[in-house]
C-alpha atoms as a PDB file:
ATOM      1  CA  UNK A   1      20.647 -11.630  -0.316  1.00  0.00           C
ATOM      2  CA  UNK A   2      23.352  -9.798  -1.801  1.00  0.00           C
ATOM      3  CA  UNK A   3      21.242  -8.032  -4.423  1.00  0.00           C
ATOM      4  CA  UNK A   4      18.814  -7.204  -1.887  1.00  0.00           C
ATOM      5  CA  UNK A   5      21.508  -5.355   0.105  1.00  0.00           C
ATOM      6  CA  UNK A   6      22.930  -3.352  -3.045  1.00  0.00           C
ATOM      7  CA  UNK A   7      19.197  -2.262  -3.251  1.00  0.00           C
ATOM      8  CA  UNK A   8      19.169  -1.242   0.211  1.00  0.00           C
ATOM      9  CA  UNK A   9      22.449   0.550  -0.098  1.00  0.00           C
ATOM     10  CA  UNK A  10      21.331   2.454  -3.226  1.00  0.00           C
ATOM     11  CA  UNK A  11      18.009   3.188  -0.772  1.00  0.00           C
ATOM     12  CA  UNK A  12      19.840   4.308   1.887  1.00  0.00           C
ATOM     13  CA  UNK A  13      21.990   6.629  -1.065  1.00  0.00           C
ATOM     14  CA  UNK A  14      18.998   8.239  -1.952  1.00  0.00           C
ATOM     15  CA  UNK A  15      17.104   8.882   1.324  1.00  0.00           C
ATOM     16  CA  UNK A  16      20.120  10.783   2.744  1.00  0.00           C
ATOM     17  CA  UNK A  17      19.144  12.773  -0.684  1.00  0.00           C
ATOM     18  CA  UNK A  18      15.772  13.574   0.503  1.00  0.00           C
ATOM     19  CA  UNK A  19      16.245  14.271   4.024  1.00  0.00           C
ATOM     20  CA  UNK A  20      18.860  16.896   3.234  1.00  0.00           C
ATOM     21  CA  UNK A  21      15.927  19.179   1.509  1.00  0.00           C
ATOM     22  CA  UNK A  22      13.330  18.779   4.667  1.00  0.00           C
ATOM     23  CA  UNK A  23      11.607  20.261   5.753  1.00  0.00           C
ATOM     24  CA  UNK A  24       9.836  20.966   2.205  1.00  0.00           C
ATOM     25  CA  UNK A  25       7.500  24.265   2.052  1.00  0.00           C
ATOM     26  CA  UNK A  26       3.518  23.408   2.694  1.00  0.00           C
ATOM     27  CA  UNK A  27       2.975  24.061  -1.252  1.00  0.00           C
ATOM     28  CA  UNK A  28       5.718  20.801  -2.079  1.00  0.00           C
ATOM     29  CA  UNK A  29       3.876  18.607   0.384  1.00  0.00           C
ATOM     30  CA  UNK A  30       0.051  19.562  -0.940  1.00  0.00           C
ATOM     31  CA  UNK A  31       1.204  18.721  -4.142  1.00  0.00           C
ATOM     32  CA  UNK A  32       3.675  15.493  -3.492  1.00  0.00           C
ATOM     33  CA  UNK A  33       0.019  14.258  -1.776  1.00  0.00           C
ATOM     34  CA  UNK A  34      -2.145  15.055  -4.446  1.00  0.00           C
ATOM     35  CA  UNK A  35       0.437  13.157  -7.066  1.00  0.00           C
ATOM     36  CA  UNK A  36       0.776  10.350  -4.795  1.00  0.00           C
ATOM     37  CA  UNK A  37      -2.774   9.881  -3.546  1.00  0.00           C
ATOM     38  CA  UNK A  38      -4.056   9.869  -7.549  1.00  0.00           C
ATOM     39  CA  UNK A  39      -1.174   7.714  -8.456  1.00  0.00           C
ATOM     40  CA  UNK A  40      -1.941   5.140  -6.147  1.00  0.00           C
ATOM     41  CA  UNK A  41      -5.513   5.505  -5.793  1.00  0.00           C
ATOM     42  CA  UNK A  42      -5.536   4.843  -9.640  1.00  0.00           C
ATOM     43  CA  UNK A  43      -3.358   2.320  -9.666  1.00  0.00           C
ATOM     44  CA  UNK A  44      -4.080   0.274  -6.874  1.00  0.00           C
ATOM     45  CA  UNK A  45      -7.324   0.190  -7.911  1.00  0.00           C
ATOM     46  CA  UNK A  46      -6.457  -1.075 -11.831  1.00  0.00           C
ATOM     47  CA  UNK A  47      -4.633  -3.940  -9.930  1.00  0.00           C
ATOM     48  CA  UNK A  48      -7.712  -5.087  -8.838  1.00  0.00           C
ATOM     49  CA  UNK A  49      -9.825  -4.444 -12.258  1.00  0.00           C
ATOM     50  CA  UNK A  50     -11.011  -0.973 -11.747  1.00  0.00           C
ATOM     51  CA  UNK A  51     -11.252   0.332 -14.920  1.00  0.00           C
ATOM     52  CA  UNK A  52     -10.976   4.369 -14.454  1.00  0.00           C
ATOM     53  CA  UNK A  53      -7.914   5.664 -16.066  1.00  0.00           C
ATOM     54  CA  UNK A  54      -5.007   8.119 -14.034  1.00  0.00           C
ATOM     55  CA  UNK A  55      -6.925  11.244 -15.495  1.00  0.00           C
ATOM     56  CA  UNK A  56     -10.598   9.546 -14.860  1.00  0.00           C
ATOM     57  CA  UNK A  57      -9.187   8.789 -11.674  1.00  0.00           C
ATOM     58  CA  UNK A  58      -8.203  12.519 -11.149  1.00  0.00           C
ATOM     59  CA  UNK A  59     -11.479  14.264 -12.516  1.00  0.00           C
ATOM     60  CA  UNK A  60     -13.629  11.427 -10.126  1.00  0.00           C
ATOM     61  CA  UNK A  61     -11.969  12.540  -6.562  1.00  0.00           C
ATOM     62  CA  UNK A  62     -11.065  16.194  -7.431  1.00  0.00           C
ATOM     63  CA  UNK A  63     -14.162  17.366  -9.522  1.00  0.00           C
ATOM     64  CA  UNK A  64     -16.427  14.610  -8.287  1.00  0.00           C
ATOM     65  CA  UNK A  65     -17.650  14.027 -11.914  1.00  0.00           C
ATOM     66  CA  UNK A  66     -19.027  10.767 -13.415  1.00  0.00           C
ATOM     67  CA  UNK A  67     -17.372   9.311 -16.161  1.00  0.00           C
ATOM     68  CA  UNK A  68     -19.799   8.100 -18.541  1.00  0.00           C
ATOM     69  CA  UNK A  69     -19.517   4.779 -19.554  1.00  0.00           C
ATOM     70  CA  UNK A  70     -17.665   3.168 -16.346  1.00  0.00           C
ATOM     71  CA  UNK A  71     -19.287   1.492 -13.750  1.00  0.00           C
ATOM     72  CA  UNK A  72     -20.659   3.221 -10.342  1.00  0.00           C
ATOM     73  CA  UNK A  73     -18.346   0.287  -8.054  1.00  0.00           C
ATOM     74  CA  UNK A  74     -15.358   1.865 -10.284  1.00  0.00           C
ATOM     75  CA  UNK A  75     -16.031   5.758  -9.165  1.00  0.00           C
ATOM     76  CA  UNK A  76     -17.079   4.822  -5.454  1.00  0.00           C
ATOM     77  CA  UNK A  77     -14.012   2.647  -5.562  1.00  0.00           C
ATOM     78  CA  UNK A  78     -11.672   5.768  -6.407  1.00  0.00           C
ATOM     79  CA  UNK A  79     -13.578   8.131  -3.853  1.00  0.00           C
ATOM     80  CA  UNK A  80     -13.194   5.439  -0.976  1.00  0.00           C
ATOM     81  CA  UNK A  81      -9.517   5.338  -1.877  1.00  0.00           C
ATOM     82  CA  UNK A  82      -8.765   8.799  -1.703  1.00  0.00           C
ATOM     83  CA  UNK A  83     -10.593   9.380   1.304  1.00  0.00           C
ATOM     84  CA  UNK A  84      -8.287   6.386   2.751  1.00  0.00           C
ATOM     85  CA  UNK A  85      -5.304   7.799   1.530  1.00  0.00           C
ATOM     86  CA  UNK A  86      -6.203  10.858   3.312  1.00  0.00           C
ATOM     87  CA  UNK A  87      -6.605   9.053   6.569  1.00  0.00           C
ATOM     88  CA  UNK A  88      -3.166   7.510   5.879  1.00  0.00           C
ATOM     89  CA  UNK A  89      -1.501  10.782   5.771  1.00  0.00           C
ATOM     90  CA  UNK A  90      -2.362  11.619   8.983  1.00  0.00           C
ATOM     91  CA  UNK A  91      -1.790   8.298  10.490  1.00  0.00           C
ATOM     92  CA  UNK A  92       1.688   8.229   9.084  1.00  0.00           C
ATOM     93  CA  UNK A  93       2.478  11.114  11.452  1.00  0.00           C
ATOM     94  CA  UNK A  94       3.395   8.374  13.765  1.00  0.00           C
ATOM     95  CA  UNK A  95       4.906   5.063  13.165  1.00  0.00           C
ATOM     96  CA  UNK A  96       2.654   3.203  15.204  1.00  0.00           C
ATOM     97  CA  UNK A  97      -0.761   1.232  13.793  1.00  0.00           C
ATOM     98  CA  UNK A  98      -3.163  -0.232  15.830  1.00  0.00           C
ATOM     99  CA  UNK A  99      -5.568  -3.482  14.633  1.00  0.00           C
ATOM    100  CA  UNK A 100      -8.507  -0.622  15.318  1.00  0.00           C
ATOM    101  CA  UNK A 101      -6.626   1.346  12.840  1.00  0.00           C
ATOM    102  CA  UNK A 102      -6.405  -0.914   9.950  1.00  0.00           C
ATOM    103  CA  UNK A 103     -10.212  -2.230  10.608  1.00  0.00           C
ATOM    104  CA  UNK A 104     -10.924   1.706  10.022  1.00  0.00           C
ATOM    105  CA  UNK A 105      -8.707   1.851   7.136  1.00  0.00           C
ATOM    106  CA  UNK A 106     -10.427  -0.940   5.226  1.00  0.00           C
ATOM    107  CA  UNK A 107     -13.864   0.636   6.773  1.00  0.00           C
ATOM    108  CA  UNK A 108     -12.832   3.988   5.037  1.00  0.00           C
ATOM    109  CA  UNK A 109     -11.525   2.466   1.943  1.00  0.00           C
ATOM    110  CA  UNK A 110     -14.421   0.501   1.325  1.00  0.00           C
ATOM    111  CA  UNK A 111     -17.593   2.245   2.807  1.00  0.00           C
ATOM    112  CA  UNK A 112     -18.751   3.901  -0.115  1.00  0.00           C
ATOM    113  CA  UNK A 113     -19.211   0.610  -2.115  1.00  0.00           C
ATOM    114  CA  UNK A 114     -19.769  -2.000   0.452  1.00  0.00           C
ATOM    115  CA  UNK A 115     -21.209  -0.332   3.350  1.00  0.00           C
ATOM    116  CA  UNK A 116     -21.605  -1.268   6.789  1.00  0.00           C
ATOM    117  CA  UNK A 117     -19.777  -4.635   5.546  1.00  0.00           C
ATOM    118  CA  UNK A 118     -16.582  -2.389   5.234  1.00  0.00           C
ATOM    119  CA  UNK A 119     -14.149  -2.601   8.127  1.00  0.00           C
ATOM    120  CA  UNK A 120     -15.744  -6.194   9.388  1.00  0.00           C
ATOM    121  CA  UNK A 121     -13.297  -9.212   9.616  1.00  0.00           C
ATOM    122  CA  UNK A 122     -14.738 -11.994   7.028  1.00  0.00           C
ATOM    123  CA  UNK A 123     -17.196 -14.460   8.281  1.00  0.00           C
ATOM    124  CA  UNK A 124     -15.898 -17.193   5.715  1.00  0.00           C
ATOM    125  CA  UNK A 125     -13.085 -18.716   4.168  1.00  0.00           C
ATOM    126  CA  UNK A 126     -11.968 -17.233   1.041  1.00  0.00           C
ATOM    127  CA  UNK A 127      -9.885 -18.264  -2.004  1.00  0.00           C
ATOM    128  CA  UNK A 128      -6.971 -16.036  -3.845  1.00  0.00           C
ATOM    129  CA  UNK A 129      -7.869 -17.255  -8.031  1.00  0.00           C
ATOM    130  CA  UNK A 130      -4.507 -18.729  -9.451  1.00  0.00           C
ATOM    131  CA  UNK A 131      -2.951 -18.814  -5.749  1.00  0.00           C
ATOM    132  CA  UNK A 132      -1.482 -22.431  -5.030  1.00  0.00           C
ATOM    133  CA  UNK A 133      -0.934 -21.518  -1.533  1.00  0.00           C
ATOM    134  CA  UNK A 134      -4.872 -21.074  -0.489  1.00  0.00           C
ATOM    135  CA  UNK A 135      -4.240 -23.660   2.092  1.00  0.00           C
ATOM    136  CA  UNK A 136      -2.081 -21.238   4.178  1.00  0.00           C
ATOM    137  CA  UNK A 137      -4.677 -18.445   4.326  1.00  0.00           C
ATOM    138  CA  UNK A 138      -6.146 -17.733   7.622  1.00  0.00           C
ATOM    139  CA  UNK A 139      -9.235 -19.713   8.337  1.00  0.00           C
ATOM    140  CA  UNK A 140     -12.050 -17.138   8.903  1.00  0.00           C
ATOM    141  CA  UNK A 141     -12.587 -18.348  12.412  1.00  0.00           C
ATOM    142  CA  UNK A 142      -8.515 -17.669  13.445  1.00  0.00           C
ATOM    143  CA  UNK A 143      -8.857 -14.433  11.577  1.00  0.00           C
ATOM    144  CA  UNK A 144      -9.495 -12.111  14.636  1.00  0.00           C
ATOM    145  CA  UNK A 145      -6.925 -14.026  16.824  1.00  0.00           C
ATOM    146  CA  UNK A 146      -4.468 -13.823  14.066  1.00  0.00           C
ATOM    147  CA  UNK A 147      -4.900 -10.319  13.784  1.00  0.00           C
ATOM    148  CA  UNK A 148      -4.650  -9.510  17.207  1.00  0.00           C
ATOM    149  CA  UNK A 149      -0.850 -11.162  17.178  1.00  0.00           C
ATOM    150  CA  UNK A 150      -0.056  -9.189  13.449  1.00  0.00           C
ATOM    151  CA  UNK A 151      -0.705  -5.981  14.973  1.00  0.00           C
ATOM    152  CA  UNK A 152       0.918  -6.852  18.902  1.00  0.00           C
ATOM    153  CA  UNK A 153       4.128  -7.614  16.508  1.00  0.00           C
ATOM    154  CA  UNK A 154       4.584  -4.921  14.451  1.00  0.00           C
ATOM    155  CA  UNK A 155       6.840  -2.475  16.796  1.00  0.00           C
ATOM    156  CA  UNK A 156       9.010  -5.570  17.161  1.00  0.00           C
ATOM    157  CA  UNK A 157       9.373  -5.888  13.748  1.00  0.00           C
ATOM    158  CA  UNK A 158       9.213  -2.089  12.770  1.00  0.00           C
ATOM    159  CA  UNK A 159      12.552  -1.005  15.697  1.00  0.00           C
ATOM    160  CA  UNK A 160      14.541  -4.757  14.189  1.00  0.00           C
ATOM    161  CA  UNK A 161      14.396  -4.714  10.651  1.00  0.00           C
ATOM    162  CA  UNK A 162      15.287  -1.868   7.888  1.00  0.00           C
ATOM    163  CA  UNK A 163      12.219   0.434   7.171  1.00  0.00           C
ATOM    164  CA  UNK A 164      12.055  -1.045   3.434  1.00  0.00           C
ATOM    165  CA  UNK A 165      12.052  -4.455   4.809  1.00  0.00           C
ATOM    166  CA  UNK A 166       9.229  -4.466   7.199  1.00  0.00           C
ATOM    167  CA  UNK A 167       7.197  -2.516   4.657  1.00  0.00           C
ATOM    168  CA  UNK A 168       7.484  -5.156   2.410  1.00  0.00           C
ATOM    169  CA  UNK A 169       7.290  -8.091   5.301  1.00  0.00           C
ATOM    170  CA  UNK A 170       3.624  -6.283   7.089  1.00  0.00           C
ATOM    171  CA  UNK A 171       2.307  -6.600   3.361  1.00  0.00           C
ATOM    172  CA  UNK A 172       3.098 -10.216   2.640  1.00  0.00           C
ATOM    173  CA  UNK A 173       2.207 -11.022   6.324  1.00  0.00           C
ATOM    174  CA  UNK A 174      -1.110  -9.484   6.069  1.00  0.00           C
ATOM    175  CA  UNK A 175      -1.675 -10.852   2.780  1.00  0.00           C
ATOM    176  CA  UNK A 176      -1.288 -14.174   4.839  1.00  0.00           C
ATOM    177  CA  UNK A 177      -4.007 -13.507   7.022  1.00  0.00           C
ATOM    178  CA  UNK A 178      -6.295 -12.044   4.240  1.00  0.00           C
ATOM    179  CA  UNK A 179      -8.359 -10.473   6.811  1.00  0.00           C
ATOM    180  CA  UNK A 180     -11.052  -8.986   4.913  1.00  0.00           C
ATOM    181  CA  UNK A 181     -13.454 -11.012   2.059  1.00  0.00           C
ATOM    182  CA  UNK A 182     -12.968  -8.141  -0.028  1.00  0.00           C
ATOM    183  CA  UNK A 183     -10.065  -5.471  -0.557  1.00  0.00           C
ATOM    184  CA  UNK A 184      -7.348  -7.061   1.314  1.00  0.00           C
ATOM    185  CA  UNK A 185      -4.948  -6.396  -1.458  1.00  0.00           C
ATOM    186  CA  UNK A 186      -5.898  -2.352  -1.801  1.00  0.00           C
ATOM    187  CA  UNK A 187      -5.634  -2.634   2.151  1.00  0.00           C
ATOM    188  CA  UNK A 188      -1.930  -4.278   2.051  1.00  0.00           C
ATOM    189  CA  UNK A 189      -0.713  -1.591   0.128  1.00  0.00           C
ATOM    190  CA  UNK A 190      -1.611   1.358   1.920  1.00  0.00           C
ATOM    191  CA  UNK A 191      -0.107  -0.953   5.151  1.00  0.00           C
ATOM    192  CA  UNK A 192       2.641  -0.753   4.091  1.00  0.00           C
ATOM    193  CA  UNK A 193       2.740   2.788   2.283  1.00  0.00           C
ATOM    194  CA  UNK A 194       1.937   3.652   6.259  1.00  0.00           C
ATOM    195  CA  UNK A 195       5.102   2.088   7.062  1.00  0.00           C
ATOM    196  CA  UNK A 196       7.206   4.195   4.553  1.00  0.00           C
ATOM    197  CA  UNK A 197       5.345   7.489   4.836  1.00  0.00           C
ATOM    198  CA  UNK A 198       6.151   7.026   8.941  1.00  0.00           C
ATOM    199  CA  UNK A 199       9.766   6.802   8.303  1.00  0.00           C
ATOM    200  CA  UNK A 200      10.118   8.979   5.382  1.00  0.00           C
ATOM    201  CA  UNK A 201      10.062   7.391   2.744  1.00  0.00           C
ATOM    202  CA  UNK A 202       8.236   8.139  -0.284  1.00  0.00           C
ATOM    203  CA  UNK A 203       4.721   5.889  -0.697  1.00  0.00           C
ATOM    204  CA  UNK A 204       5.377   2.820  -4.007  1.00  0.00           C
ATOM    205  CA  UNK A 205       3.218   2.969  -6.232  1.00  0.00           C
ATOM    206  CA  UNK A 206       2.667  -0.655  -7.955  1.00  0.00           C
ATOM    207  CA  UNK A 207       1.888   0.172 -11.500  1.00  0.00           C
ATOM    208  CA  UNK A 208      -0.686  -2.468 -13.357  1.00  0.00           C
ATOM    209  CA  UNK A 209       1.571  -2.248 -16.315  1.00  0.00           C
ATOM    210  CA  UNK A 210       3.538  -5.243 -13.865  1.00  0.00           C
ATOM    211  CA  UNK A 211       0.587  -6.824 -12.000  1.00  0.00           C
ATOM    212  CA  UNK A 212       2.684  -9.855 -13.401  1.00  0.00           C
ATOM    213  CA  UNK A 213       5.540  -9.185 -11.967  1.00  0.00           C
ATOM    214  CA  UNK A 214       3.876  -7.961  -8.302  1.00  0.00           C
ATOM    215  CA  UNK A 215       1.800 -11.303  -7.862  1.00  0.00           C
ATOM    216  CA  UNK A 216       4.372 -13.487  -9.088  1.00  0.00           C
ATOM    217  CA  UNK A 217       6.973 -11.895  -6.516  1.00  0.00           C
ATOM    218  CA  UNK A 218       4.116 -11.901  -3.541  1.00  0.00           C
ATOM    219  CA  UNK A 219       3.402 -15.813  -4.679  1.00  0.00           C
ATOM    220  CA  UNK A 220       7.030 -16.827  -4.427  1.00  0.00           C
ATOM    221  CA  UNK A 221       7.377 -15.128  -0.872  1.00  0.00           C
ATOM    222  CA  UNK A 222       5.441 -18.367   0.376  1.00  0.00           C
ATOM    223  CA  UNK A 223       8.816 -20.412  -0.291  1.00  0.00           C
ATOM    224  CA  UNK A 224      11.290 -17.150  -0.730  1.00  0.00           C
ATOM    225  CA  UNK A 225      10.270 -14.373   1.285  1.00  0.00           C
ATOM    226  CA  UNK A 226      13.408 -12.386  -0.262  1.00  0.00           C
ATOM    227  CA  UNK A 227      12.087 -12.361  -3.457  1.00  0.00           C
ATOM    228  CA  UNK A 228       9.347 -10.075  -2.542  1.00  0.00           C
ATOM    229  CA  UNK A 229      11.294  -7.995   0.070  1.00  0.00           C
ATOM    230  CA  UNK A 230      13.798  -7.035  -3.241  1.00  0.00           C
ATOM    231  CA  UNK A 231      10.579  -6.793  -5.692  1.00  0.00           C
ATOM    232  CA  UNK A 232       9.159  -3.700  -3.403  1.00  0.00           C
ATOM    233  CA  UNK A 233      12.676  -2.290  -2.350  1.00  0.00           C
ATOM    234  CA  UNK A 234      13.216  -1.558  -5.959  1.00  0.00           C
ATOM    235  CA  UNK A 235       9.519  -0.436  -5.870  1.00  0.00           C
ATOM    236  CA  UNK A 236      11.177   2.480  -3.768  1.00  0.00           C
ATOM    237  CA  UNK A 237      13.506   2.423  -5.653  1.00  0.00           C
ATOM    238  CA  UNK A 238      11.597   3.908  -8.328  1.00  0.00           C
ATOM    239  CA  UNK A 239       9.757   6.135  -5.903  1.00  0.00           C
ATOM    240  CA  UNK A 240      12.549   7.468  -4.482  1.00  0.00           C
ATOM    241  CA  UNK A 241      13.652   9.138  -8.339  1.00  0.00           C
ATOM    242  CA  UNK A 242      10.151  10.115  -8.813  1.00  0.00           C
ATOM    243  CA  UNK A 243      10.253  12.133  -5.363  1.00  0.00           C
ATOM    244  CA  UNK A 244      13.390  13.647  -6.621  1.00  0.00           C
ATOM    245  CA  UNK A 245      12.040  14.124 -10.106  1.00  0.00           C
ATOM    246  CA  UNK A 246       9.237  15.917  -8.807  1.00  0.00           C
ATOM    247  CA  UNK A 247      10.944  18.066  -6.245  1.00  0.00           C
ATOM    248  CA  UNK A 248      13.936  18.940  -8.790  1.00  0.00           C
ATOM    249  CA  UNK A 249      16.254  18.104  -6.302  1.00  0.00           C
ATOM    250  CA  UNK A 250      20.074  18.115  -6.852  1.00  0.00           C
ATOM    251  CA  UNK A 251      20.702  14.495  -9.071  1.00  0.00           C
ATOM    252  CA  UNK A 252      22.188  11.691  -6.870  1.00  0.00           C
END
């Protein structure tokens, strides 16, 4: 616990950092969206196999041109992203999130390649490959019920724990549920990027240079939920320098 609360400390360091420069000029926040909804667009898709690189990733939403060579799932994968991130943005403009706004979310995310499928709750049990904790997935039949409790709980959770922590805690808990039969990693994330943004922080982006290191952590939450509440808090960490990086603000 204690290294978790140095984290947190060194968090806390930081954000005063960041708030002390707001509000930023409309040209700093067009562009601190642009880098982050590439960044994690790209990335959050690589976690899950996409194989478009950061600059494919880049030419695909902003130029709408086809790489040659990569699959059609991979580019309609990138422009449901984006388009999800963008609905993110705005939804971060207040902390709350509905259950109707994380069906949309998903249905956003994953329209372009799946369709009218997008957005539905799964109609059948799924398995996580190289997960031993399968067993404690949602059943698909308890998935709506158990959805309708994640979402009633979340302002609880959001006014009693640190921002960082609940992030971290409405991604493994949704994980949990696994709502969706496809996507419900991509849809975790931006959860709980949603849950940062709305308090200010700066979104993580989970690099698939440590896929590793992310599932391992999210796998060990079943029997130490600490271990992935410190993984992501030094996920902001990280974004945290790169939003001061990018902004030249004064060093910490």
């Amino acid at each position: 616990m204690d290294g978790i609360n140095q984290t947190l400390k060194k968090i806390d360091h930081n954000q005063i950092s960041i708030n002390q420069n707001r509000p930023l000029e409309q040209t700093q926040v067009k562009n601190l969206k642009n880098y982050f909804k590439i960044g994690l667009t790209y990335a959050s898709n690589a976690l899950e196999g996409n194989t478009l690189t950061e600059s494919e990733t880049k030419v695909v939403i902003e130029e709408g041109i086809t790489i040659g060579g990569k699959p059609l799932k991979d580019h309609l994968e990138a422009i449901g992203h984006a388009r999800a991130f963008d609905y993110l943005w705005e939804l971060a403009k207040s902390a709350d999130i509905t259950e109707n706004d994380i069906k949309e979310l998903h249905k956003i995310c994953f329209q372009p390649k799946d369709g009218a499928a997008a957005g539905q709750y799964r109609q059948v049990d799924v398995i996580i490959t190289g997960s031993h904790h399968n067993d404690k997935l949602s059943r698909h039949e308890d998935v709506p019920a158990h959805m309708r409790d994640f979402a009633a709980q979340l302002p609880e959770k959001r006014a009693r724990l640190h921002p960082v922590v609940y992030a971290a805690t409405l991604h493994r808990d949704f994980i949990y549920i696994h709502p969706f039969e496809d996507g419900n990693g991509r849809t975790a994330r931006l959860l709980m990027n949603h849950a940062l943004l709305a308090t200010g922080y700066p979104p993580v982006i989970i690099s698939p240079a440590f896929k590793h290191e992310y599932i391992q952590a999210l796998e060990k939450s079943h029997s130490n939920s600490q271990m992935f509440t410190h993984y992501i808090a030094e996920q902001v960490l990280q974004a945290q320098r790169d939003y001061i990086r990018l902004l030249h603000l004064p060093p910490v």
